[in-house]
C-alpha atoms as a PDB file:
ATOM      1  CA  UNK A   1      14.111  -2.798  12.219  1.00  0.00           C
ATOM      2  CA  UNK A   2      13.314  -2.081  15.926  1.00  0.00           C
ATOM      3  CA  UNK A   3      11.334  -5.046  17.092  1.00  0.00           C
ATOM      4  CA  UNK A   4       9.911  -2.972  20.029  1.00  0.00           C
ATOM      5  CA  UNK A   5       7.155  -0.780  18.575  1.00  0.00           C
ATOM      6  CA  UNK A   6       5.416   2.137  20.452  1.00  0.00           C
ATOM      7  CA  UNK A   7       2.154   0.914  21.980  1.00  0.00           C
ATOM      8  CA  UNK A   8      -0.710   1.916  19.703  1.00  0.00           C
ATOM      9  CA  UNK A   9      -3.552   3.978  20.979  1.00  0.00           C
ATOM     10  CA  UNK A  10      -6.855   3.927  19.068  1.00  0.00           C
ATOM     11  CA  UNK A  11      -8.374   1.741  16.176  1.00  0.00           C
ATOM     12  CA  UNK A  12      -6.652  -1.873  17.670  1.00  0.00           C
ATOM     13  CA  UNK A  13     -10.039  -2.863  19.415  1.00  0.00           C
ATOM     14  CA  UNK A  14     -10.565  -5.630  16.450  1.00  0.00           C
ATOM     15  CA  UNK A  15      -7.344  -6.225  15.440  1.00  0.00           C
ATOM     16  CA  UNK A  16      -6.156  -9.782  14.499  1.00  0.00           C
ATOM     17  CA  UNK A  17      -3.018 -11.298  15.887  1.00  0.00           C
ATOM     18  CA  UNK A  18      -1.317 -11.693  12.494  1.00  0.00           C
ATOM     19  CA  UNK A  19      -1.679  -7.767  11.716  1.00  0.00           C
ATOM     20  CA  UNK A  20      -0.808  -6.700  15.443  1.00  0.00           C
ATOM     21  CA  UNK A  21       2.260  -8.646  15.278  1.00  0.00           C
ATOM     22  CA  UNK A  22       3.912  -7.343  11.830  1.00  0.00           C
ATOM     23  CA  UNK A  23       2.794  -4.054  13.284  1.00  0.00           C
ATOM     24  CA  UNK A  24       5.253  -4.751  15.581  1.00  0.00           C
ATOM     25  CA  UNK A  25       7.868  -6.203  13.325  1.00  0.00           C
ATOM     26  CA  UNK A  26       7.536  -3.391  11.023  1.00  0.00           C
ATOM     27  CA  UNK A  27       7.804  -0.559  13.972  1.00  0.00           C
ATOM     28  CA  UNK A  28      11.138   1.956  14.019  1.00  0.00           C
ATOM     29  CA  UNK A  29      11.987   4.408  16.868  1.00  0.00           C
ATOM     30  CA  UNK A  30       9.672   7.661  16.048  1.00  0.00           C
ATOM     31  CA  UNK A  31       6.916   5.920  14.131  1.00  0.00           C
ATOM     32  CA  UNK A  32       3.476   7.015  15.023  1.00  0.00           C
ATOM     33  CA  UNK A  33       0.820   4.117  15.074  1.00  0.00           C
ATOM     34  CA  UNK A  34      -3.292   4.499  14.386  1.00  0.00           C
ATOM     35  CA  UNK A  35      -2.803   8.414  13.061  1.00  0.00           C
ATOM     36  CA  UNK A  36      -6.327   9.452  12.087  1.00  0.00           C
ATOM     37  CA  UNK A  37      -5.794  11.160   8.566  1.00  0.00           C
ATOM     38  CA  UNK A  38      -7.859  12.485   6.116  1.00  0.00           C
ATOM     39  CA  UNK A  39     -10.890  10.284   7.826  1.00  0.00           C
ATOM     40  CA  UNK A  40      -8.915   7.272   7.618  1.00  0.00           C
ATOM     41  CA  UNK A  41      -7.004   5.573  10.282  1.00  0.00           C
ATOM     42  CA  UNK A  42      -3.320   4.476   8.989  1.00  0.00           C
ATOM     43  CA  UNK A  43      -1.645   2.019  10.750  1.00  0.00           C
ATOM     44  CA  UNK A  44       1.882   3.815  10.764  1.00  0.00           C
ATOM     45  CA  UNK A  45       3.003   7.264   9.884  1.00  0.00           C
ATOM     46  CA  UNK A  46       6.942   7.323   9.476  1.00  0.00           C
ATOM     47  CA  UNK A  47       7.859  10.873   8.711  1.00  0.00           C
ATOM     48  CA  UNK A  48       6.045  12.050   5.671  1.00  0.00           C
ATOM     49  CA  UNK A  49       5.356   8.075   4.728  1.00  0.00           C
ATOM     50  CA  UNK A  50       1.929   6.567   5.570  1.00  0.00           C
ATOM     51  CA  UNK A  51       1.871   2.890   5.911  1.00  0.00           C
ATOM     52  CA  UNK A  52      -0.617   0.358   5.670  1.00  0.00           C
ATOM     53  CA  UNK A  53      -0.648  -3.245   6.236  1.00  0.00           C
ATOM     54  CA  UNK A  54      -3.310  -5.642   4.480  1.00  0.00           C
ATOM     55  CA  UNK A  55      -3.548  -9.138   6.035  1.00  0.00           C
ATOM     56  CA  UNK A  56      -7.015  -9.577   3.828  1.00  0.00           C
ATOM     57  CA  UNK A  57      -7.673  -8.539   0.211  1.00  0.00           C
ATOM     58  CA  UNK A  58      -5.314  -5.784  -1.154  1.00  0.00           C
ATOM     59  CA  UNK A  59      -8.577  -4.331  -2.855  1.00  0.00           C
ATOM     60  CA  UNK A  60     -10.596  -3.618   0.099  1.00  0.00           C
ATOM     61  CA  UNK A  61      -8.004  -0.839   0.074  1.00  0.00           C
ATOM     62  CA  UNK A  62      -8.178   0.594  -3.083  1.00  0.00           C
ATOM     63  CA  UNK A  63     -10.350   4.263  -2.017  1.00  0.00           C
ATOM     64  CA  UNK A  64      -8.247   4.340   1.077  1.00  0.00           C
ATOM     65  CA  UNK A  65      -4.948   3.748  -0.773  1.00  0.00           C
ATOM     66  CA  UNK A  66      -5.651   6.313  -3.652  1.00  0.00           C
ATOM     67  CA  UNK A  67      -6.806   9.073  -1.010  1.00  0.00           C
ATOM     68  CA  UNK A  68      -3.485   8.759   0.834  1.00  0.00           C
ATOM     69  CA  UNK A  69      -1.778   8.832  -2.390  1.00  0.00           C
ATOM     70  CA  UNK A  70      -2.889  12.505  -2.744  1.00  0.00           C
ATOM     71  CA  UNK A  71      -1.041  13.337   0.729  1.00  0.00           C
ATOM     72  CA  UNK A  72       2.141  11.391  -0.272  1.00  0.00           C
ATOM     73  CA  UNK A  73       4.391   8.690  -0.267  1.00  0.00           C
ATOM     74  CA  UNK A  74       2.537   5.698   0.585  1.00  0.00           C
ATOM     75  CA  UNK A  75       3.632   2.186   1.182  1.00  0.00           C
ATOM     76  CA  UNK A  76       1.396  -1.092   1.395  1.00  0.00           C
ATOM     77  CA  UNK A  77       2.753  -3.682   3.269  1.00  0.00           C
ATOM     78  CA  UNK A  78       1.445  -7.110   1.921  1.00  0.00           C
ATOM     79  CA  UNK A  79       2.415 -10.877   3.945  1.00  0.00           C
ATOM     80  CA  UNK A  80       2.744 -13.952   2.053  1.00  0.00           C
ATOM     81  CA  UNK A  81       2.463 -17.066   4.036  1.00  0.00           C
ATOM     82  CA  UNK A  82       5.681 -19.206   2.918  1.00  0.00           C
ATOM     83  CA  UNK A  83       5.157 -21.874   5.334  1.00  0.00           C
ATOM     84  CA  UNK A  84       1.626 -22.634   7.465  1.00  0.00           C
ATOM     85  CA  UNK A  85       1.157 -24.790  10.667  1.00  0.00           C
ATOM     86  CA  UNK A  86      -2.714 -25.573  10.697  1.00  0.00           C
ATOM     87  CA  UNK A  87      -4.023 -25.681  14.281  1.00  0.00           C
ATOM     88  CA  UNK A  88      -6.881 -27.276  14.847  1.00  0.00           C
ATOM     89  CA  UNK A  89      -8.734 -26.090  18.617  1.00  0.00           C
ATOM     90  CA  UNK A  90     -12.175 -27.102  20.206  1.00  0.00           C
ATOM     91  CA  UNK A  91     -15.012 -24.489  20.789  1.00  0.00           C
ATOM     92  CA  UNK A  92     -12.645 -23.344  24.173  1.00  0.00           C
ATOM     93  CA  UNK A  93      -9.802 -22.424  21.350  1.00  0.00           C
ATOM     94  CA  UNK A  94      -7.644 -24.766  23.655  1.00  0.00           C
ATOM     95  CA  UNK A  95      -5.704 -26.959  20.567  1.00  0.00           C
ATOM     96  CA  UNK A  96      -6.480 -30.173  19.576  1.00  0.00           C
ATOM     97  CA  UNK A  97      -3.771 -30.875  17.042  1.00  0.00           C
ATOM     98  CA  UNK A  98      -1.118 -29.355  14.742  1.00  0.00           C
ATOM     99  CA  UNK A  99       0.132 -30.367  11.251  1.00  0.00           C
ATOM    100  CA  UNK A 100       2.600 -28.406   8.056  1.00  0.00           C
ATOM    101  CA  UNK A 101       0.428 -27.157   5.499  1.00  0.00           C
ATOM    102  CA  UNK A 102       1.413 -28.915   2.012  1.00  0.00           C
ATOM    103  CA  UNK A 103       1.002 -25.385   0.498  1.00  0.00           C
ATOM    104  CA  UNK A 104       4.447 -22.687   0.098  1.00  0.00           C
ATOM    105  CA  UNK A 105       3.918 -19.577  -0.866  1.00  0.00           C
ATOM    106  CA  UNK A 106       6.571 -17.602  -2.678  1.00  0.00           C
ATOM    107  CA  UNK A 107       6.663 -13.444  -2.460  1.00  0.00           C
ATOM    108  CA  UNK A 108       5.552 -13.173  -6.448  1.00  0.00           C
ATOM    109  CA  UNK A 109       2.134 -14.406  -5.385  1.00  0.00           C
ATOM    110  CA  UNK A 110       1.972 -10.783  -4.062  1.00  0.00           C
ATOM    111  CA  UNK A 111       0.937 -10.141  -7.324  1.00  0.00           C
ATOM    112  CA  UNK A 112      -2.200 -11.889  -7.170  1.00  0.00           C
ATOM    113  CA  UNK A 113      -3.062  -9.167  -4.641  1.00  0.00           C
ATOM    114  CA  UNK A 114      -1.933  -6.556  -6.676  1.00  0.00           C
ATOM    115  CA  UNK A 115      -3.577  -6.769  -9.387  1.00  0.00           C
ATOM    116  CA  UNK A 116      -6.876  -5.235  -7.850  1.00  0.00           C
ATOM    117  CA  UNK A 117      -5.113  -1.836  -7.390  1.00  0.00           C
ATOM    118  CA  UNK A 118      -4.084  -0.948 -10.964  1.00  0.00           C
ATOM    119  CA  UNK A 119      -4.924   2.839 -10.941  1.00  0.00           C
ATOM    120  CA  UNK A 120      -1.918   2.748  -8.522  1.00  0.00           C
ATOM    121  CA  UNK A 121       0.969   1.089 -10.111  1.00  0.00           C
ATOM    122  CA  UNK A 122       2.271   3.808 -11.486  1.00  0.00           C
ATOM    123  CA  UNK A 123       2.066   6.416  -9.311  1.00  0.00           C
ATOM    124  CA  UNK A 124       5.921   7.142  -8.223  1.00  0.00           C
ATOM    125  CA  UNK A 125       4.692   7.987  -4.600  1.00  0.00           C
ATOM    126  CA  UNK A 126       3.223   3.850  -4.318  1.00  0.00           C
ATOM    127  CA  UNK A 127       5.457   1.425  -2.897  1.00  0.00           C
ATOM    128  CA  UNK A 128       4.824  -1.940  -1.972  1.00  0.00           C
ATOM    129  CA  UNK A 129       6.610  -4.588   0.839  1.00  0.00           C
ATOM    130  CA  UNK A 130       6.151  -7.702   0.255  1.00  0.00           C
ATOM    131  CA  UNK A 131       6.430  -9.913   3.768  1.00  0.00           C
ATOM    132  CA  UNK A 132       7.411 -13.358   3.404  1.00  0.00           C
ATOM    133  CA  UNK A 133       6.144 -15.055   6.557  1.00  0.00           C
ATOM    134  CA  UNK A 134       6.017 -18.645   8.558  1.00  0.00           C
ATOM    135  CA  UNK A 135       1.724 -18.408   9.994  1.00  0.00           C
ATOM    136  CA  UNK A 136       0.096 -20.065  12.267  1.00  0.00           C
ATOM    137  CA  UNK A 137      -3.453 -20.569  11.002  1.00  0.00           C
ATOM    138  CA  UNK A 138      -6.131 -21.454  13.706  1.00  0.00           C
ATOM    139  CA  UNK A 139      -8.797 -23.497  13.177  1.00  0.00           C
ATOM    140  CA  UNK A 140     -12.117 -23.888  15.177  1.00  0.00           C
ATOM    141  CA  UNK A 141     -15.366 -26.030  14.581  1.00  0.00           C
ATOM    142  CA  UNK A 142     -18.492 -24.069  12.628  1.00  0.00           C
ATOM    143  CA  UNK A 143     -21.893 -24.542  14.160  1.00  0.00           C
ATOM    144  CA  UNK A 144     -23.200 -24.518  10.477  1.00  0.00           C
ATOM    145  CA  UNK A 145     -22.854 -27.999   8.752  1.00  0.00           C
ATOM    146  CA  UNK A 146     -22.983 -26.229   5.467  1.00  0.00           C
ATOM    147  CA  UNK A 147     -19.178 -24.707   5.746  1.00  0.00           C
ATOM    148  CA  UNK A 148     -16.719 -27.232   3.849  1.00  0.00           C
ATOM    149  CA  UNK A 149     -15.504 -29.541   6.819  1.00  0.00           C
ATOM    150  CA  UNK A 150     -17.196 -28.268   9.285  1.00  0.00           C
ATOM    151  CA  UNK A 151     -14.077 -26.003  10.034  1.00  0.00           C
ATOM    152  CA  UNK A 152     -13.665 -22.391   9.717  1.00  0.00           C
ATOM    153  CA  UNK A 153     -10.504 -20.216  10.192  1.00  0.00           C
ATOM    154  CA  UNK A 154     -10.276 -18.527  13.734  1.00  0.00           C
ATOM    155  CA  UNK A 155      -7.196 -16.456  13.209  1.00  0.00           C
ATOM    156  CA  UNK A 156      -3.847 -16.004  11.893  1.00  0.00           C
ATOM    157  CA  UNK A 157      -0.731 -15.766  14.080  1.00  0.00           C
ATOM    158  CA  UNK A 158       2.947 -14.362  12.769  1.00  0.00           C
ATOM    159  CA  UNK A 159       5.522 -17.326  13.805  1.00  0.00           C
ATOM    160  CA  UNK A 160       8.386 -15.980  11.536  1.00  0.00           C
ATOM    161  CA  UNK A 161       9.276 -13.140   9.187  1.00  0.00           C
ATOM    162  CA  UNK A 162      11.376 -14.824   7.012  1.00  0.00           C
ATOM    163  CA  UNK A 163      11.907 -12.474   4.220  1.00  0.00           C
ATOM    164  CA  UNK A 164      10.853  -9.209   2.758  1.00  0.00           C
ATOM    165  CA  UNK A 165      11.378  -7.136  -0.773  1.00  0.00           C
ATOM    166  CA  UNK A 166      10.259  -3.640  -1.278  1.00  0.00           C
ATOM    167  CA  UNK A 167       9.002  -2.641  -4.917  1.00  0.00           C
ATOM    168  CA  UNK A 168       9.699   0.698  -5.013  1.00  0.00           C
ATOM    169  CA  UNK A 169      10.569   1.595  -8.347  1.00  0.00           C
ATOM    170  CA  UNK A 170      10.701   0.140 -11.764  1.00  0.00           C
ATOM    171  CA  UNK A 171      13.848  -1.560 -11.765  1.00  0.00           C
ATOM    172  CA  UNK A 172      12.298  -3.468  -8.484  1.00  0.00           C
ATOM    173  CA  UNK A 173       9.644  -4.772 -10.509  1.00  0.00           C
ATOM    174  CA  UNK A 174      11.752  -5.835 -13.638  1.00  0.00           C
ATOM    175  CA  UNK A 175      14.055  -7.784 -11.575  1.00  0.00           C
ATOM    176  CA  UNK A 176      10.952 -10.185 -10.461  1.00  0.00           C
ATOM    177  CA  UNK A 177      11.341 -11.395 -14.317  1.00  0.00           C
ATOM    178  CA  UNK A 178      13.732 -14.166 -14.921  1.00  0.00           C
ATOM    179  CA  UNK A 179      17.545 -13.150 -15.918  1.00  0.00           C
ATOM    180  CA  UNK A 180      17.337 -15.155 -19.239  1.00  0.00           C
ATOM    181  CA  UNK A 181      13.725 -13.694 -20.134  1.00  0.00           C
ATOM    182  CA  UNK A 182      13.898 -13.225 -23.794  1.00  0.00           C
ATOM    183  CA  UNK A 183      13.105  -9.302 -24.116  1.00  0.00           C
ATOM    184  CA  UNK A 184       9.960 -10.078 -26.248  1.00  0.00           C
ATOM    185  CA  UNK A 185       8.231 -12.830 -24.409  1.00  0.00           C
ATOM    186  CA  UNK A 186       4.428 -14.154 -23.779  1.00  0.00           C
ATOM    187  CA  UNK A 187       2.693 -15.363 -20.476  1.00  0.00           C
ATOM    188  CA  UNK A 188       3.127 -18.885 -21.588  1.00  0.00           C
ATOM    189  CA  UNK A 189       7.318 -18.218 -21.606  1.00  0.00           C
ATOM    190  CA  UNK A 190       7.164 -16.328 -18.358  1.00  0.00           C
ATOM    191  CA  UNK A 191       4.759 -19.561 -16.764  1.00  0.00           C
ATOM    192  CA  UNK A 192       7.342 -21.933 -17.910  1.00  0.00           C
ATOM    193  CA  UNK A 193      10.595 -20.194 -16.371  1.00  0.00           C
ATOM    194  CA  UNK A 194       9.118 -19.163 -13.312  1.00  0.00           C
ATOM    195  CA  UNK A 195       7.485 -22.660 -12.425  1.00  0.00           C
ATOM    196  CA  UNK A 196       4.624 -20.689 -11.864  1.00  0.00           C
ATOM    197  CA  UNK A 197       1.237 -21.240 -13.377  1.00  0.00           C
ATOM    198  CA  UNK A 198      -0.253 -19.420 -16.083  1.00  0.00           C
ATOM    199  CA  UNK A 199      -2.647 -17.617 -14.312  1.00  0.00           C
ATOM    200  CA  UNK A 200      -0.110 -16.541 -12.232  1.00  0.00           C
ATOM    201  CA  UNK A 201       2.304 -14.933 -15.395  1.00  0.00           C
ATOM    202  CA  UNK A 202      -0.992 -13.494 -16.881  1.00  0.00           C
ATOM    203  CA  UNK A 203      -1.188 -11.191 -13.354  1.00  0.00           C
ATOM    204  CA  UNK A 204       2.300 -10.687 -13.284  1.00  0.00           C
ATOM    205  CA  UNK A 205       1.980  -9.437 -16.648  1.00  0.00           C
ATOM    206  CA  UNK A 206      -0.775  -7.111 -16.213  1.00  0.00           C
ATOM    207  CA  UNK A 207       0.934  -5.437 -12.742  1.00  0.00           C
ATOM    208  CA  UNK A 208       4.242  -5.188 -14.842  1.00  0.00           C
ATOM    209  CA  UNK A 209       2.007  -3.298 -18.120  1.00  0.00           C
ATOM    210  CA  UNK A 210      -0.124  -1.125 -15.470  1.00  0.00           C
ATOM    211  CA  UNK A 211       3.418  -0.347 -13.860  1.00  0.00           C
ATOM    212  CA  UNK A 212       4.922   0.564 -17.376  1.00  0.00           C
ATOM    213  CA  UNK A 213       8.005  -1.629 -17.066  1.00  0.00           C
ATOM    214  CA  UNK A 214       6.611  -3.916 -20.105  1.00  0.00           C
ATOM    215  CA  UNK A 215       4.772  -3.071 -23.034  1.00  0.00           C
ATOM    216  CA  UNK A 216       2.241  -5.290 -25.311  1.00  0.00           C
ATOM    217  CA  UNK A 217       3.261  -4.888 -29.038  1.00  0.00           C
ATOM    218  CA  UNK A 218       1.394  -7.236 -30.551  1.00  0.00           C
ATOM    219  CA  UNK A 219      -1.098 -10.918 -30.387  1.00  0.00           C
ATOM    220  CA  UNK A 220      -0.146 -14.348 -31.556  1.00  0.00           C
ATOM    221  CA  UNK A 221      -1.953 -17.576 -31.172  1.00  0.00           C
ATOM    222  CA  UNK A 222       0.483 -18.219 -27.967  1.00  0.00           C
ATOM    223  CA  UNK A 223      -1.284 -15.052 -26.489  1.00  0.00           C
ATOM    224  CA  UNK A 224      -0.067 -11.322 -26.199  1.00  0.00           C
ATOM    225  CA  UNK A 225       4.039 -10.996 -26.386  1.00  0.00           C
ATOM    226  CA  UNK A 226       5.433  -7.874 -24.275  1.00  0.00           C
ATOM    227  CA  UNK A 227       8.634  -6.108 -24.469  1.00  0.00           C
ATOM    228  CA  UNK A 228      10.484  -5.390 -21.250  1.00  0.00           C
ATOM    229  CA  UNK A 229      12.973  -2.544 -22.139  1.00  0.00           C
ATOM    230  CA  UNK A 230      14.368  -1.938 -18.943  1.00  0.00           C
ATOM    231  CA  UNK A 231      16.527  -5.220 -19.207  1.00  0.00           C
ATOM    232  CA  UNK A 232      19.766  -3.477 -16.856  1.00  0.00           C
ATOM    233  CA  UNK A 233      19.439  -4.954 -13.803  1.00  0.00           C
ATOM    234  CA  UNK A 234      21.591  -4.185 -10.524  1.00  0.00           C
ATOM    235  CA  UNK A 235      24.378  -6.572  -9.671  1.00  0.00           C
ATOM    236  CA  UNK A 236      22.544  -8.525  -6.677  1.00  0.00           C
ATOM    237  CA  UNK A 237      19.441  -9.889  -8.947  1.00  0.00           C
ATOM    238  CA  UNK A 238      16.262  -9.182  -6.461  1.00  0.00           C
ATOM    239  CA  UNK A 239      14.878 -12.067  -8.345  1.00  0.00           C
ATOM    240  CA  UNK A 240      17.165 -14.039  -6.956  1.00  0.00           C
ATOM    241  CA  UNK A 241      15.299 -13.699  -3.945  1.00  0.00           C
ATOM    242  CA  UNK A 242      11.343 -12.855  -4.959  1.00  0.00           C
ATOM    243  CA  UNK A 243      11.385 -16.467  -6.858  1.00  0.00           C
ATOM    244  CA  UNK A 244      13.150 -18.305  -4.517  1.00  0.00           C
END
């Protein structure tokens, strides 16, 4: 991808660092940036593809997604934060300290976002990339005492894009399942070969059954058991690198 974007024009007054900059990253020659369509603003128009990108909660886009959906193909553009540097600055913003966060995210935690837009799963002109990223999250002193450390988060900055995946179609979101997935499984197998918690398999499930690439077929005391039967997978496993 071109790293040099055209400048936007309009709807950037408020924009956070983190968004601006994989705004950038994501940019190709002939994109169009902050098109006003349908009274919504997208962030990219590529050809007949509109493009948004979601730093926040993947729901607050749910009405804006589903109109766009009626124009055409349109692609969400979700980051996961793989690797955080917490920044700590005074009431300036100049910094104070730096340290790793303990936390790693991994791109199938995209599917904690997606599960707040089932309506559009399915619909063959939704695509999703999933933006595996190295953040810088700054931190600045609240005034109110009540906020859990005093602390609350001043912004997110993009250090690194260190992987991406696009879920396009359903073979893309098969091949987040484990190769040696038994083809009637429950959440409680798919927990335990992911090294993922349950919670976790439960919304992978439900994103996989509103996408149609598994199907419930009956309850046990271990919980529902689905059926994947789209088991052929491409040569290069994607999963190799969504559960990395």
């Amino acid at each position: 991808m071109n790293p040099t974007p055209i400048a936007p024009r309009i709807g950037t007054l408020n924009e956070k660092p983190l968004h601006a900059a994989l705004k950038a990253w994501y940019a190709e020659d002939g994109d169009r940036f902050e098109v006003p369509v349908g009274g919504f603003v997208i962030d990219i128009v590529r050809g007949d593809l509109l493009i948004e990108i979601q730093t926040g909660s993947a729901g607050a886009l749910r009405r804006k997604l589903a109109e766009l959906l009626k124009r055409g193909p349109t692609r969400l553009v979700l980051p996961v934060v793989e690797h955080k540097t917490i920044v700590t600055v005074d009431a300036s913003l100049q910094e104070v300290s730096r340290r790793p966060s303990p936390r790693r995210g991994r791109l199938l935690d995209a599917f904690a976002q997606l599960v707040s837009l089932p309506e559009l799963l399915a619909d063959p002109n939704f695509s999703v990339d999933v933006v595996l990223v190295h953040a810088e999250e700054l931190r600045r002193p609240q005034a109110s005492r009540r906020t859990r450390k005093g602390w609350e988060v001043h912004e997110r900055r993009l250090v690194q894009v260190v992987d991406h995946i696009t879920l396009d179609h359903p073979g893309d979101y098969v091949a987040v399942l484990p190769r040696d997935l038994p083809e009637i499984f429950t959440t409680a197998d798919l927990a335990r070969m992911l090294d993922r918690p349950r919670w976790l398999a439960q919304k992978i499930a439900y994103v996989l059954r509103e996408q149609g690439t598994i199907h419930p077929i009956d309850r046990t005391r271990d919980g529902i058991r689905y059926r994947c039967p789209l088991r052929s997978l491409p040569s290069e496993h994607p999963a190799d690198i969504v559960n990395t």
